[in-house]
Protein backbone atom coordinates (compact mmCIF):
# COMPACT_ATOMS: atom_id res chain seq x y z
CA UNK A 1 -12.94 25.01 31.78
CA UNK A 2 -15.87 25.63 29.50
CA UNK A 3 -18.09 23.50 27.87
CA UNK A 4 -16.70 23.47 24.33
CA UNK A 5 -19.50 23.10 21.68
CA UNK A 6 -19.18 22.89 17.95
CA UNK A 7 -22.85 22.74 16.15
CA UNK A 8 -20.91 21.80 13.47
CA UNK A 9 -18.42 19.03 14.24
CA UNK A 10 -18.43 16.33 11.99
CA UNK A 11 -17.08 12.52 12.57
CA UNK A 12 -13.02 13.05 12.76
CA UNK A 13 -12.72 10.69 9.50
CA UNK A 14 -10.19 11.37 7.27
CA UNK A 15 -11.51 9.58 3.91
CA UNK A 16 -8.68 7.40 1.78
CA UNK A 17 -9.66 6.84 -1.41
CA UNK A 18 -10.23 3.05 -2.76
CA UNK A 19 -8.92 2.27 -5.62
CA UNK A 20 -11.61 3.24 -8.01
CA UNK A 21 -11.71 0.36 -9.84
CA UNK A 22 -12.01 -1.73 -6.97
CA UNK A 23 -14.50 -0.21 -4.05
CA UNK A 24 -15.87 3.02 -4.97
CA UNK A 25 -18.15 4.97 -1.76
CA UNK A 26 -20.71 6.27 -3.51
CA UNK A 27 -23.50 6.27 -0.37
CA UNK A 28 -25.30 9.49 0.17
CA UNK A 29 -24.89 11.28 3.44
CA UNK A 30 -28.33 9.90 4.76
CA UNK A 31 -27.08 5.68 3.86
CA UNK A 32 -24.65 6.21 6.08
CA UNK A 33 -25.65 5.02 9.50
CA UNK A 34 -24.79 5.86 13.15
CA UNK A 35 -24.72 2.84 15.57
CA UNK A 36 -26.24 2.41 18.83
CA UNK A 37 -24.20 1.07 21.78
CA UNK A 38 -20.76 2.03 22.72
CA UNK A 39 -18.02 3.54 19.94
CA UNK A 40 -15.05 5.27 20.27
CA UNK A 41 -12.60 6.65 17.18
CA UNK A 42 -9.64 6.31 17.18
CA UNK A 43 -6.70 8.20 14.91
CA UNK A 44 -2.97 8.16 15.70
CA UNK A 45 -0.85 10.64 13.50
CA UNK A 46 3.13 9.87 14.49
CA UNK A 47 6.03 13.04 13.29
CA UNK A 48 9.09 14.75 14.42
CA UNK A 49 7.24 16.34 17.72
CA UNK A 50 4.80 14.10 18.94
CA UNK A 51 2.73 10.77 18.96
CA UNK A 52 -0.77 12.20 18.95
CA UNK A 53 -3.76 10.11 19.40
CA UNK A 54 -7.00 11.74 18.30
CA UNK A 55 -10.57 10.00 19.87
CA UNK A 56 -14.07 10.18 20.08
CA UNK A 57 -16.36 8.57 21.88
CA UNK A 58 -19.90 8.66 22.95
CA UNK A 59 -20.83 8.72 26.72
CA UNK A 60 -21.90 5.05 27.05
CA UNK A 61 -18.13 4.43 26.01
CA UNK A 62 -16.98 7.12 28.87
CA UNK A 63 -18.99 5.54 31.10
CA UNK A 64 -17.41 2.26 30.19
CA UNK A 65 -13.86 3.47 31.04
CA UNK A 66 -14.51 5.89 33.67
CA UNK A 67 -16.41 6.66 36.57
CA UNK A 68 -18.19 10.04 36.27
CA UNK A 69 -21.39 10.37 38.06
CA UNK A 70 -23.53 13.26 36.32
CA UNK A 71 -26.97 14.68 37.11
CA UNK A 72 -28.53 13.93 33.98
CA UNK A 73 -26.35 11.02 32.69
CA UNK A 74 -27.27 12.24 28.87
CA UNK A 75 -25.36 15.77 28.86
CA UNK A 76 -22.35 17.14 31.14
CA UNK A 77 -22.93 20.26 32.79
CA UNK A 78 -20.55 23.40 32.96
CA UNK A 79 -20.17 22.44 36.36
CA UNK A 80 -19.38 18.70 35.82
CA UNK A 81 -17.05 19.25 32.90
CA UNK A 82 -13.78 20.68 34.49
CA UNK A 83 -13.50 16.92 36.30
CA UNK A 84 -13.50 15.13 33.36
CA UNK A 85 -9.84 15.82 31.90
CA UNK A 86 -7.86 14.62 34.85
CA UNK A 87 -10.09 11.54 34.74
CA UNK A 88 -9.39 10.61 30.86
CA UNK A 89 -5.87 11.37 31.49
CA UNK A 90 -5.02 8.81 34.69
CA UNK A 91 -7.07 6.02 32.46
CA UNK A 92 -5.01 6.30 29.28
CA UNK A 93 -1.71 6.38 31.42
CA UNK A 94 -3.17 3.65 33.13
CA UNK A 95 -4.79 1.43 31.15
CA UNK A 96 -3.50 2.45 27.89
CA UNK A 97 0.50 3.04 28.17
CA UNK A 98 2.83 4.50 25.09
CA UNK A 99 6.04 3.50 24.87
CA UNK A 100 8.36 5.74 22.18
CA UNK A 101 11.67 3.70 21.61
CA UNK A 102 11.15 2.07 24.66
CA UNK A 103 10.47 4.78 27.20
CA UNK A 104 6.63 5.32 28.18
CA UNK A 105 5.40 8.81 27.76
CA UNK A 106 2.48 10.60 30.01
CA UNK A 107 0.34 12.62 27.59
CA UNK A 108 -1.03 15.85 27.99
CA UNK A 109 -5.38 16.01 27.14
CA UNK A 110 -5.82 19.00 24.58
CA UNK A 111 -8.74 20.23 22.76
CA UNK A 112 -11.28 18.53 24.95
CA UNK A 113 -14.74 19.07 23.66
CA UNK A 114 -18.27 18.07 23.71
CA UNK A 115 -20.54 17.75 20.58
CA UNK A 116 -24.38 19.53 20.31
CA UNK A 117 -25.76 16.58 18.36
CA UNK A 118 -29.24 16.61 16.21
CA UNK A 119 -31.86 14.69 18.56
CA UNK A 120 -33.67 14.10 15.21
CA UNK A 121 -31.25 10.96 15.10
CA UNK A 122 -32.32 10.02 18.50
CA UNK A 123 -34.78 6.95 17.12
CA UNK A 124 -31.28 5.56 15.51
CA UNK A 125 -30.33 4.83 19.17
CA UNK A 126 -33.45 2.97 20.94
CA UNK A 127 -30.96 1.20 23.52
CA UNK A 128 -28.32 4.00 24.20
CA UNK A 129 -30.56 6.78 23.77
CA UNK A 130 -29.10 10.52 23.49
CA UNK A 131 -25.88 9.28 25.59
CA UNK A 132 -25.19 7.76 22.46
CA UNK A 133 -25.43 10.12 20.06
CA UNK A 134 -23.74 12.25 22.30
CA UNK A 135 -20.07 12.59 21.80
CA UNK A 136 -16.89 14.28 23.53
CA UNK A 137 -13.51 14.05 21.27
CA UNK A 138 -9.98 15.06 22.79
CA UNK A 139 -6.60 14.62 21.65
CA UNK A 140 -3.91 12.76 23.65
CA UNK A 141 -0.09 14.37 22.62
CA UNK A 142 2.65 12.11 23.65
CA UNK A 143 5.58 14.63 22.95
CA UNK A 144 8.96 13.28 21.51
CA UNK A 145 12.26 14.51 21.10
CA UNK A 146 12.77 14.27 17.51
CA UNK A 147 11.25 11.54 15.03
CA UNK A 148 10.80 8.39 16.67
CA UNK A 149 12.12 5.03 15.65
CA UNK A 150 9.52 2.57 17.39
CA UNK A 151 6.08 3.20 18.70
CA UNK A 152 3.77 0.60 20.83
CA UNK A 153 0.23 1.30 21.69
CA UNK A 154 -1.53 -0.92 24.42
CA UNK A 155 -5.48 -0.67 23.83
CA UNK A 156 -7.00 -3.09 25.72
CA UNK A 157 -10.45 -1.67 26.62
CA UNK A 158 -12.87 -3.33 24.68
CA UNK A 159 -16.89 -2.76 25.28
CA UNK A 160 -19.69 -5.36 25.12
CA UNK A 161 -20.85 -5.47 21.45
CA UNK A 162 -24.57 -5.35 22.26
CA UNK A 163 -25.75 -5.06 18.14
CA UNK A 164 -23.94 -8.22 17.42
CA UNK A 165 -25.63 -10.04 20.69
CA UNK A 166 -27.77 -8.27 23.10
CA UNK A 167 -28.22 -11.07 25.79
CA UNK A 168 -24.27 -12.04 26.02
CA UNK A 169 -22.14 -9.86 23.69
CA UNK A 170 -18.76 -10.26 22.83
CA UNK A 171 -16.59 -7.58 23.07
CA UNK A 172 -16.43 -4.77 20.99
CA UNK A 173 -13.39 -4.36 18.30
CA UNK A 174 -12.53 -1.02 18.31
CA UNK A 175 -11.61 0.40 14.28
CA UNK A 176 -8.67 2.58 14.19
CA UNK A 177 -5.98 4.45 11.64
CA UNK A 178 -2.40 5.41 11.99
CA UNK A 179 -1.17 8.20 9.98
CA UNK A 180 3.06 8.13 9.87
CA UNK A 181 5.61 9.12 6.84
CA UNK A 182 3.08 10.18 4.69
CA UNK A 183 1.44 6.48 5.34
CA UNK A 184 -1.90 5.49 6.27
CA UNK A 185 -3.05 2.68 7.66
CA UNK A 186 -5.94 1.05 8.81
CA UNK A 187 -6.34 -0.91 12.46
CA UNK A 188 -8.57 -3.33 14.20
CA UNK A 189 -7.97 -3.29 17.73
CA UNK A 190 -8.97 -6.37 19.71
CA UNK A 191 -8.49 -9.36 21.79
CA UNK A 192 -6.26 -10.69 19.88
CA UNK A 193 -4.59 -7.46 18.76
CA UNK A 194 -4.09 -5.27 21.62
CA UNK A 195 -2.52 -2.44 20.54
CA UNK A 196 0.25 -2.00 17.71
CA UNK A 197 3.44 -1.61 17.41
CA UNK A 198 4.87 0.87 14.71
CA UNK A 199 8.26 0.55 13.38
CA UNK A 200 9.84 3.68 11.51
CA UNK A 201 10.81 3.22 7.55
CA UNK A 202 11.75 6.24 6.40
CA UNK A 203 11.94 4.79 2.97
CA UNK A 204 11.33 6.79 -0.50
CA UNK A 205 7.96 5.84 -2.77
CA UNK A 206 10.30 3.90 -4.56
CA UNK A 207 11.55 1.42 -1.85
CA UNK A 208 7.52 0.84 -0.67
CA UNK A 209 6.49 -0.28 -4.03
CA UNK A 210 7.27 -3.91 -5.12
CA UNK A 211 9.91 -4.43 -7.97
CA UNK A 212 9.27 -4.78 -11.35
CA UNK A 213 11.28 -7.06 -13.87
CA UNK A 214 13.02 -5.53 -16.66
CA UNK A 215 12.24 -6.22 -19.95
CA UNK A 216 13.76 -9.52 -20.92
CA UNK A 217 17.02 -9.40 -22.69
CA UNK A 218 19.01 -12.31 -25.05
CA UNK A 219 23.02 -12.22 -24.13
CA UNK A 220 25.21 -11.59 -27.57
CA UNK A 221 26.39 -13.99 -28.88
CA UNK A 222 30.28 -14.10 -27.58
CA UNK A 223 32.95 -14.59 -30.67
CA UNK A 224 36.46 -14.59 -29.35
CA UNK A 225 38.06 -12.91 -32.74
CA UNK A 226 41.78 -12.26 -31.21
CA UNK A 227 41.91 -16.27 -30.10
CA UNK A 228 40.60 -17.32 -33.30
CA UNK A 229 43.28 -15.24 -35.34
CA UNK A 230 45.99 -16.02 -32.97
CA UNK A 231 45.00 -19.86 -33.60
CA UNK A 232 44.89 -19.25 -37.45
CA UNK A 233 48.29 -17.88 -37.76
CA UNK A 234 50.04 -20.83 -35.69
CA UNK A 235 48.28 -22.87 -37.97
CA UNK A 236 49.46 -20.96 -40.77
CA UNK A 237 53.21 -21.30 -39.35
CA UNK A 238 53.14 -24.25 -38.78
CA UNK A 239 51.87 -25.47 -42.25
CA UNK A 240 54.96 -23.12 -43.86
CA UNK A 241 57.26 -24.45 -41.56
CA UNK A 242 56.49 -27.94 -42.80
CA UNK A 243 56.42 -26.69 -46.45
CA UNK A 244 60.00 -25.53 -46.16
CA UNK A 245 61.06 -28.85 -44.61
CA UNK A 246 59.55 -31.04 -47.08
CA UNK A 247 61.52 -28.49 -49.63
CA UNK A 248 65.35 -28.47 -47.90
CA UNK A 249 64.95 -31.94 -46.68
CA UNK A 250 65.36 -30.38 -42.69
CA UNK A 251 63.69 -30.56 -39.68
CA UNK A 252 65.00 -27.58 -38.42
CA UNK A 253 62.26 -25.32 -39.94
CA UNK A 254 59.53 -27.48 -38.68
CA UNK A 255 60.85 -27.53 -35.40
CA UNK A 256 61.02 -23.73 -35.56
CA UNK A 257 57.64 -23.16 -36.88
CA UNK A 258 56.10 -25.75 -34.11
CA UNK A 259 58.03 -23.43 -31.19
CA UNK A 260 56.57 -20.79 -32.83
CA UNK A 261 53.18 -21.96 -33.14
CA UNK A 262 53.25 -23.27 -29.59
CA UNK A 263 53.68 -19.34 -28.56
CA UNK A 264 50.49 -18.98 -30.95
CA UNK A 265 48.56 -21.54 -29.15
CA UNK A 266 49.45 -20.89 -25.57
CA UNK A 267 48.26 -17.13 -26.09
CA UNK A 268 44.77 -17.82 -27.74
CA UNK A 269 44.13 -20.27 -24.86
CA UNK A 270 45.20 -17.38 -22.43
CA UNK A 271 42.81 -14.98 -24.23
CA UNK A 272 39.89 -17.08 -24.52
CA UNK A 273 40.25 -17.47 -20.43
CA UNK A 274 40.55 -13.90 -20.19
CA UNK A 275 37.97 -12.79 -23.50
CA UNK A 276 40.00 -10.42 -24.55
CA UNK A 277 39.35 -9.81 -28.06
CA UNK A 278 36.04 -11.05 -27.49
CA UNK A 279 33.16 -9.30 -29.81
CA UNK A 280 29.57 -9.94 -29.39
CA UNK A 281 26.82 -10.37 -32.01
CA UNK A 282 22.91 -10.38 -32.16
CA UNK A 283 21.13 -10.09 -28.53
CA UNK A 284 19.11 -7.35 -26.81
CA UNK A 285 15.89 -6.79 -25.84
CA UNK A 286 12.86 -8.96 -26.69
CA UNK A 287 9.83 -9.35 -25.76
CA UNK A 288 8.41 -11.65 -22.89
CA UNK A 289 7.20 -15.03 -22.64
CA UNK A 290 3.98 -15.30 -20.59
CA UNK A 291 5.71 -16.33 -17.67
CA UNK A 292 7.65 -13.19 -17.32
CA UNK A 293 4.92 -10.91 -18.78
CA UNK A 294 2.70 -12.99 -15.05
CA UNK A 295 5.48 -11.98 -13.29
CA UNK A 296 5.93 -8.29 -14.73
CA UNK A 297 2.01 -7.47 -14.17
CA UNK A 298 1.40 -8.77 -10.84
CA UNK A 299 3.49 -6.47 -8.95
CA UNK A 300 2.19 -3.32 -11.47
CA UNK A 301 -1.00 -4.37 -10.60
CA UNK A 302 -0.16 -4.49 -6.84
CA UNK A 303 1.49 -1.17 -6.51
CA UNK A 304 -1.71 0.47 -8.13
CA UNK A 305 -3.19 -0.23 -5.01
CA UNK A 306 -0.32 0.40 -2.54
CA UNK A 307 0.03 4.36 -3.56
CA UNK A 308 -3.14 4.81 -2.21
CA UNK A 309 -1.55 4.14 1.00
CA UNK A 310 -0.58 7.60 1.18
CA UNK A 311 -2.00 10.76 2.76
CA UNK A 312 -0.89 13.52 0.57
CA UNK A 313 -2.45 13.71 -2.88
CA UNK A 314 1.43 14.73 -4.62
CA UNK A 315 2.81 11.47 -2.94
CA UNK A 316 -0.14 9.46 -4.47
CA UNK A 317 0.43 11.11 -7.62
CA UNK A 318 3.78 9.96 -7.45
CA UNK A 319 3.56 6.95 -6.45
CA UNK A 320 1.05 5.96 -8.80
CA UNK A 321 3.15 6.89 -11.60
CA UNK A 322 6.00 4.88 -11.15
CA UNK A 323 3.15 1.81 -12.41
CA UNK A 324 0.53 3.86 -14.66
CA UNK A 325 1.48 6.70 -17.85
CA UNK A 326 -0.11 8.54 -20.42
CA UNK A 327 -4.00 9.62 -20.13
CA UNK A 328 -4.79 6.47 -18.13
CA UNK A 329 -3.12 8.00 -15.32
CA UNK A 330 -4.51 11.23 -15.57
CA UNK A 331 -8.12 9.81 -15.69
CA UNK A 332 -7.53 7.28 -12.99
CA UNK A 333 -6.27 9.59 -10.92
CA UNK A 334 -9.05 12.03 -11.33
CA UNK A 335 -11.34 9.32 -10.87
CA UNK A 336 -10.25 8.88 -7.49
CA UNK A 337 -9.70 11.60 -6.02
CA UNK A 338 -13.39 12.33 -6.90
CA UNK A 339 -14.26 8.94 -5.06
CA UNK A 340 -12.24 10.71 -1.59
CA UNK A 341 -14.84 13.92 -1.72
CA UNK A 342 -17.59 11.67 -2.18
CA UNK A 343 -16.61 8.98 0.57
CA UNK A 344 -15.59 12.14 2.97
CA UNK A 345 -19.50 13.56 2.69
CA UNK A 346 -21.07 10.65 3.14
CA UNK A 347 -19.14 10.38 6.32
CA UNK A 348 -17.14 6.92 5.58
CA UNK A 349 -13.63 5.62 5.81
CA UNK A 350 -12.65 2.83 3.21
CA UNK A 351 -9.25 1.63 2.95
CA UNK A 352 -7.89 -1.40 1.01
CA UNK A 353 -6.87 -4.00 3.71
CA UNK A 354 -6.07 -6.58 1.16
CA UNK A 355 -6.02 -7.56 -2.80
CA UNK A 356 -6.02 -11.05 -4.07
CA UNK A 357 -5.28 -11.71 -7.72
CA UNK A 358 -7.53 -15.19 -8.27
CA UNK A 359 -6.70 -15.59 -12.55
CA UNK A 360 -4.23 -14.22 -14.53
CA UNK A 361 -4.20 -15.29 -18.25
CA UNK A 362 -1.51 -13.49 -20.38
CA UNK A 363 -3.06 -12.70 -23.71
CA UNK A 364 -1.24 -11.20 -26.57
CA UNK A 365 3.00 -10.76 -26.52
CA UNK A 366 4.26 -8.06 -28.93
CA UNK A 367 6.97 -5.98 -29.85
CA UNK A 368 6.34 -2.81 -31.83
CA UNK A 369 7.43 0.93 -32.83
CA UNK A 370 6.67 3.37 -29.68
CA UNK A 371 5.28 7.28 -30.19
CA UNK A 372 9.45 8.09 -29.85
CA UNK A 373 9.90 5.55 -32.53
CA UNK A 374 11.55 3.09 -30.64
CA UNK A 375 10.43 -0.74 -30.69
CA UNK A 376 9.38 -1.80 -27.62
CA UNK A 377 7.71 -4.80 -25.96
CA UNK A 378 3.58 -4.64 -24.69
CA UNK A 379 1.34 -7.24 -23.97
CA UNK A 380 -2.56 -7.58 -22.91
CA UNK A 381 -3.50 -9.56 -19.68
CA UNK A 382 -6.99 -10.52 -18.46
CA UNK A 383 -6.92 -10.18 -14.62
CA UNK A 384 -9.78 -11.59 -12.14
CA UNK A 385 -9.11 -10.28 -8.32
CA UNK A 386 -10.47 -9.63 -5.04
CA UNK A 387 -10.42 -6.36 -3.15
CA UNK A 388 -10.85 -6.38 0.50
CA UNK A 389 -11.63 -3.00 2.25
CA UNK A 390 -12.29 -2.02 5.77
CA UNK A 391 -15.21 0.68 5.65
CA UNK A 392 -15.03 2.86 9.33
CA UNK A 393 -17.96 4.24 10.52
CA UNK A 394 -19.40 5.93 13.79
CA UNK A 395 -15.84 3.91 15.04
CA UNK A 396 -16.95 0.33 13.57
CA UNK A 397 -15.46 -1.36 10.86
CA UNK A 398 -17.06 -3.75 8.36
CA UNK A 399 -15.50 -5.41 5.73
CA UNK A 400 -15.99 -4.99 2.13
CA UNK A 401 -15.11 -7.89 -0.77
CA UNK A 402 -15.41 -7.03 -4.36
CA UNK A 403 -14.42 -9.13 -7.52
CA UNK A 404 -13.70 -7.65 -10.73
CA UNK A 405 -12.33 -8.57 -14.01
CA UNK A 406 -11.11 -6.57 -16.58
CA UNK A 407 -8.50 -6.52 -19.78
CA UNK A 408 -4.89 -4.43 -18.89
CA UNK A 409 -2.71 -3.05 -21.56
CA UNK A 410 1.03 -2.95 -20.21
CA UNK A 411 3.96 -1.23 -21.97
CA UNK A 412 7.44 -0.92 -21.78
CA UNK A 413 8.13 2.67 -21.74
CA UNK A 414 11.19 4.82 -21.08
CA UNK A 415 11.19 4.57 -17.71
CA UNK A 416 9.91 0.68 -17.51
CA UNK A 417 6.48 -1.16 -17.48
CA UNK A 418 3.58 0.73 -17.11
CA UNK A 419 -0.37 -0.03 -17.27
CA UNK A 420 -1.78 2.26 -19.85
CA UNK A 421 -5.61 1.30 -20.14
CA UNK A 422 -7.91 -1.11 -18.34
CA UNK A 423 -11.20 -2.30 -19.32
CA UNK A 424 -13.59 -3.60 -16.78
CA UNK A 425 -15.50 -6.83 -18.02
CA UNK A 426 -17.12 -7.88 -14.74
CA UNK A 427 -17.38 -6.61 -11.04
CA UNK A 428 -19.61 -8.38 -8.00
CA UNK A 429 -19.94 -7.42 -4.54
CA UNK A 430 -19.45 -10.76 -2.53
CA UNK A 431 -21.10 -11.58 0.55
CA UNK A 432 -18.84 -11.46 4.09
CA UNK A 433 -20.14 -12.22 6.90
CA UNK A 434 -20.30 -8.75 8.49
CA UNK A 435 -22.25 -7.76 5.10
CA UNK A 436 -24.96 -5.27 6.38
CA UNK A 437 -26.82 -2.24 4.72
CA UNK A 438 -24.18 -0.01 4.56
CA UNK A 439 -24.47 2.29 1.42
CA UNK A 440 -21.68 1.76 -0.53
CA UNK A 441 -21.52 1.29 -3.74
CA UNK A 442 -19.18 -0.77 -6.44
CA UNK A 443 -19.92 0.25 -9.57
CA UNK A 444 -17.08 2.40 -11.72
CA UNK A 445 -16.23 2.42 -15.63
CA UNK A 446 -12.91 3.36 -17.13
């Protein structure tokens, strides 16, 4: 085997977009710093053929997992490099089993290759020096037979963390993503979470999204007609049958007409049990109260988020429309798919790990004529929330908090609530305690 070299090979990132009104990358290419020490990437795509788990990793990390004594311990030679694939394959089926419904799988190693880096970044790297910013990346393919319905990943191999502590560093959590059903998803390998476990859905956009209420609607008001006529007219015979009594001087028409108007009674009783004959009046829809209009916006506001889940730009499209409309979603969308080209030249990953609504203050409730003409409900909420995203870099992860606050216009349309317009009143980058100089920026306006 050859020495595989690619002067151009780039980090294997593939950049999600952040909700633009939440964490927007806007770091040039040169903010975004390497790390010295070990790193290793790690992407797992799951479909109908195979488990597949893309990595790269510099050579203090393949030193860390394997033993593979070289000449000049920065670079492998031609002559070193045809050992190297049967070693990385025993220690992932070792060390690093896949189970696919329950069966482990060997892997094959394809696409091994090693990277020609730029020594200019060699002064990035005072500890690990060129072995590590030089990197070999390979692809693991677990094949299946068909799509699989469970997946489990053991990663256990976890470096000393030298940045964080040089003298007695902890271990190293290892950043990851799984890409399945059109899903993506970020991972933090460590310790505590060795490995995952991924369970097929195979749901539609629909069935990932969280429900939203339906416009409120009063019940009619319920008027059982037939019972009350039925009651009326054995009232009515009753009253001539004691009329023509009083008149002959007889019971016997009064007895009649109270048989009869027994029959009378007994059958509006039976209809009222039965509401036959029943007609309603009035109801339909109104608009909400600000408890429902809380609980109509809080899952709108959450599924925003949750289409950019997805890989494919049509299924974020999509999903993204079942909670936005009119030219609000055109700009948003725009907006963030400008945000991914950005994020993928400057080399990072961001993804939305979590999003905490911390105020929600229902402002005005309203019902009025629609551009079809139809009267519909709206109302306005001021919304303060926290964005949490995991930015990936160099195969690190550091968390990102932003808080925002900004006005939402909701409206019932056609096809149910929708957010037509936001207005951004404040937005902060909070401190975490992994907060570093990464350059990434948090400033966007709708």
């Amino acid at each position: 085997m050859n020495t595989h070299v690619d002067r151009r090979w780039r980090l294997l990132t593939a950049a999600m977009p952040l909700f633009a009104i939440l964490l927007i990358a806007t770091a040039a290419p040169g903010a975004v710093h390497p790390q010295d020490g070990p790193h290793v990437d790690v992407r797992i795509s799951i479909d109908e053929s195979a488990v597949v788990v893309r990595l790269e990793m510099n050579l203090v990390f393949l030193d860390h997992i394997v033993d593979f004594p070289r000449e000049d311990p920065a670079r492998i030679s031609t002559i070193e490099w045809p050992a190297l694939e049967p070693l990385l394959l025993d220690f992932f089926i070792r060390r690093h089993p896949l189970r696919v419904d329950g069966r482990v799988i060997e892997p094959s190693v394809e696409g091994l290759q090693i990277n020609d880096p730029d020594l200019a970044l060699l002064p990035l790297f005072p500890i690990s020096g060129e072995r590590g910013l030089r990197k070999i990346r390979f692809e693991l393919v677990y094949p299946t037979d068909g799509k699989p319905s469970t997946v489990e990943l053991s990663w256990t191999t976890f470096p000393p963390d030298i940045l964080t502590d040089a003298i007695d560093p902890p271990p190293l959590d290892i950043a990851a993503e799984l890409d399945a059903e059109g899903v993506r998803q970020p991972l933090l390998f460590s310790g505590e979470r060795p490995g995952v476990t991924w369970n097929a859905m195979g749901e539609s956009i629909d069935a990932r999204l969280l429900e939203v209420p339906a416009s409120p609607v009063d019940p009619p008001t319920s008027i059982p007609v037939l019972a009350i006529v039925l009651f009326v007219i054995g009232g009515a015979v009753i009253l001539i049958g004691w009329v023509m009594s009083r008149t002959s001087g007889s019971s016997t028409p009064l007895v009649a007409s109270a048989a009869v108007e027994g029959l009378f009674l007994i059958a509006g009783v039976a209809v009222l049990f039965t509401d036959v004959g029943t007609v309603g009046i009035g109801g339909g829809p109104r608009a909400p109260d600000a408890v429902e209009a809380e609980a109509i916006f809080r899952p709108l506001h959450a599924n925003v988020y949750r289409a950019f889940d997805y890989v494919e730009e049509s299924d974020i499209y999509d999903a993204l429309d079942r909670s936005v409309e009119g030219p609000f979603l055109q700009k948003l969308y725009r907006t963030i798919f400008q945000s991914l080209v950005m994020q993928e030249e400057g080399g990072a990953v961001a993804r939305i790990s979590e999003v905490r609504p911390i105020d929600i203050a229902v402002g005005e409730i309203r019902r009025a004529n629609g551009d079809d003409g139809v009267v519909r409900s709206a109302f306005d909420v001021e919304c303060r929330w926290q964005v949490e995203g995991v930015v990936s870099h160099w195969g690190h992860s550091h968390r990102r908090v932003n808080e925002y606050v900004a006005e939402w216009d909701a409206v019932d349309g056609p096809e149910g609530w929708r957010l037509v317009g936001a207005r951004i009143t404040e937005q902060d980058r909070l401190e975490t305690a992994d907060e570093d100089h990464f350059g990434v920026g948090d400033e966007f306006e709708l």
